[in-house]
Protein backbone atom coordinates (compact mmCIF):
# COMPACT_ATOMS: atom_id res chain seq x y z
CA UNK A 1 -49.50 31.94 49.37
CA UNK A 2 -50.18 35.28 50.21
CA UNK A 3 -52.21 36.56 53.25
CA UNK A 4 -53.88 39.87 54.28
CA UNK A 5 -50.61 42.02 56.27
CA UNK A 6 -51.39 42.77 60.01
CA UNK A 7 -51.83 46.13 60.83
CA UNK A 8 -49.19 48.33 60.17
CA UNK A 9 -48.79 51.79 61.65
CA UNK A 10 -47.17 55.08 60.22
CA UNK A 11 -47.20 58.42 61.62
CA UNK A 12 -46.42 61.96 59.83
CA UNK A 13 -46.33 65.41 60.67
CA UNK A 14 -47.88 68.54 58.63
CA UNK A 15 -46.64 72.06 60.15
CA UNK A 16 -48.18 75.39 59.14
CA UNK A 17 -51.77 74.32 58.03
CA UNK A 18 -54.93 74.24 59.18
CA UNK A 19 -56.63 70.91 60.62
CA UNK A 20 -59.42 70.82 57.60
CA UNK A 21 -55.92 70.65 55.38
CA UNK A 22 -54.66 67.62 56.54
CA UNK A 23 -57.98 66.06 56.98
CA UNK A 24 -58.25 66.70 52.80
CA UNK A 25 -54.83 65.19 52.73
CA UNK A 26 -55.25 62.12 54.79
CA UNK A 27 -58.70 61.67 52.62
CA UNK A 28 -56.75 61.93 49.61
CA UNK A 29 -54.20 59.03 50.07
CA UNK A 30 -56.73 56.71 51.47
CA UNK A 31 -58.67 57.20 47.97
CA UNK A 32 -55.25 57.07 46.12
CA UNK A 33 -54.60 53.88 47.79
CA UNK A 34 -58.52 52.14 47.12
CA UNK A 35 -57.39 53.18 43.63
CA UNK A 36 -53.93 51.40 43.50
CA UNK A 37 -53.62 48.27 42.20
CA UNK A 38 -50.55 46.62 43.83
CA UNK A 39 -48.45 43.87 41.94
CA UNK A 40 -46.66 41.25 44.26
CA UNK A 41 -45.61 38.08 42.69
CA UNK A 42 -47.95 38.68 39.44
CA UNK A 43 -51.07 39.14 41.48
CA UNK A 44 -52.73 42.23 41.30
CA UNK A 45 -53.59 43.44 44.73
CA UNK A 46 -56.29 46.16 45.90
CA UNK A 47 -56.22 47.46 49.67
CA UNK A 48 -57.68 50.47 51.51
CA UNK A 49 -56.30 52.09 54.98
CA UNK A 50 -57.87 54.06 58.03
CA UNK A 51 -55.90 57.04 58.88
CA UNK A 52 -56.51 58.94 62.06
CA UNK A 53 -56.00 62.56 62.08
CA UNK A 54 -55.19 64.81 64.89
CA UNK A 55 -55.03 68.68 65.28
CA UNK A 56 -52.78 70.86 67.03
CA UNK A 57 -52.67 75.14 66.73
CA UNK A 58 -49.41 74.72 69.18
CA UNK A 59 -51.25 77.23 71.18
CA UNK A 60 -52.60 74.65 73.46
CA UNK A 61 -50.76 72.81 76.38
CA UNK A 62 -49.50 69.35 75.78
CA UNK A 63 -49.29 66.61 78.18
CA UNK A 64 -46.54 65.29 76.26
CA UNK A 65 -45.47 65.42 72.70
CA UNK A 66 -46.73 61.42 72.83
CA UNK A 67 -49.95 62.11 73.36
CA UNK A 68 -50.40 63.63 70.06
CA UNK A 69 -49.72 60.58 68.65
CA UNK A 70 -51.67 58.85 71.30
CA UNK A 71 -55.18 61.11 70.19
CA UNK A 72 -54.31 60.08 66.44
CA UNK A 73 -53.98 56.36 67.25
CA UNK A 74 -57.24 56.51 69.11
CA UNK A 75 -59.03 58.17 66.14
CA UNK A 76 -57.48 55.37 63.95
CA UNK A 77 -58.91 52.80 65.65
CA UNK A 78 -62.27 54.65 65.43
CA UNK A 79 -61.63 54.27 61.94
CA UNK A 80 -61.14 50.82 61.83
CA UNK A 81 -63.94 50.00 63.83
CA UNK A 82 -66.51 52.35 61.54
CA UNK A 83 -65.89 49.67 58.56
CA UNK A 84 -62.25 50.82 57.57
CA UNK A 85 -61.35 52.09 54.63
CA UNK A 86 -62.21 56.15 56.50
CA UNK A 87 -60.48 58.46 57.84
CA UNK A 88 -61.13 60.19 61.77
CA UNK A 89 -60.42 63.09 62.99
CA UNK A 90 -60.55 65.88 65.91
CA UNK A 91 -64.15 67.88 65.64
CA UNK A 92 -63.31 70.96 63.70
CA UNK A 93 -63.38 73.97 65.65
């Protein structure tokens, strides 16, 4: 028997670009996932994932280096709760 996984988190780090960079990238592994079939036990299995993106120049101050991760969590769940399957993001300056 095989049952829809909880929620599973990961986190990753892009240095040197621009936040409209790794807003394309998050956008494009979402779609390359929808697109996926997955094989587990000879059944063929599609899924999609929300990914929340957030921004930092590393001009501004930080409360912590936490609460980056914090602000991307947040705009994951946003994600979730717009129908999944989307990715959210900081406004773009």
């Amino acid at each position: 028997m095989f049952s829809p996984a909880t929620a599973a988190k990961s986190f990753f780090l892009l240095r040197g670009g621009p936040l409209e960079a790794a807003i394309q990238l998050a956008d494009r592994v979402r779609a390359a996932v929808e697109e996926h079939v997955f094989n587990y036990e000879s059944i063929e299995l599609k899924i999609t994932i929300s990914i929340g993106v957030r921004g930092w120049s590393g001009e501004e101050e930080l409360d912590s280096p936490e609460s980056l991760v914090e602000i991307a969590d947040k705009h994951l769940y946003a994600a979730k709760e717009a129908g999944r399957n989307s990715v959210k993001h900081d406004l773009i300056p």
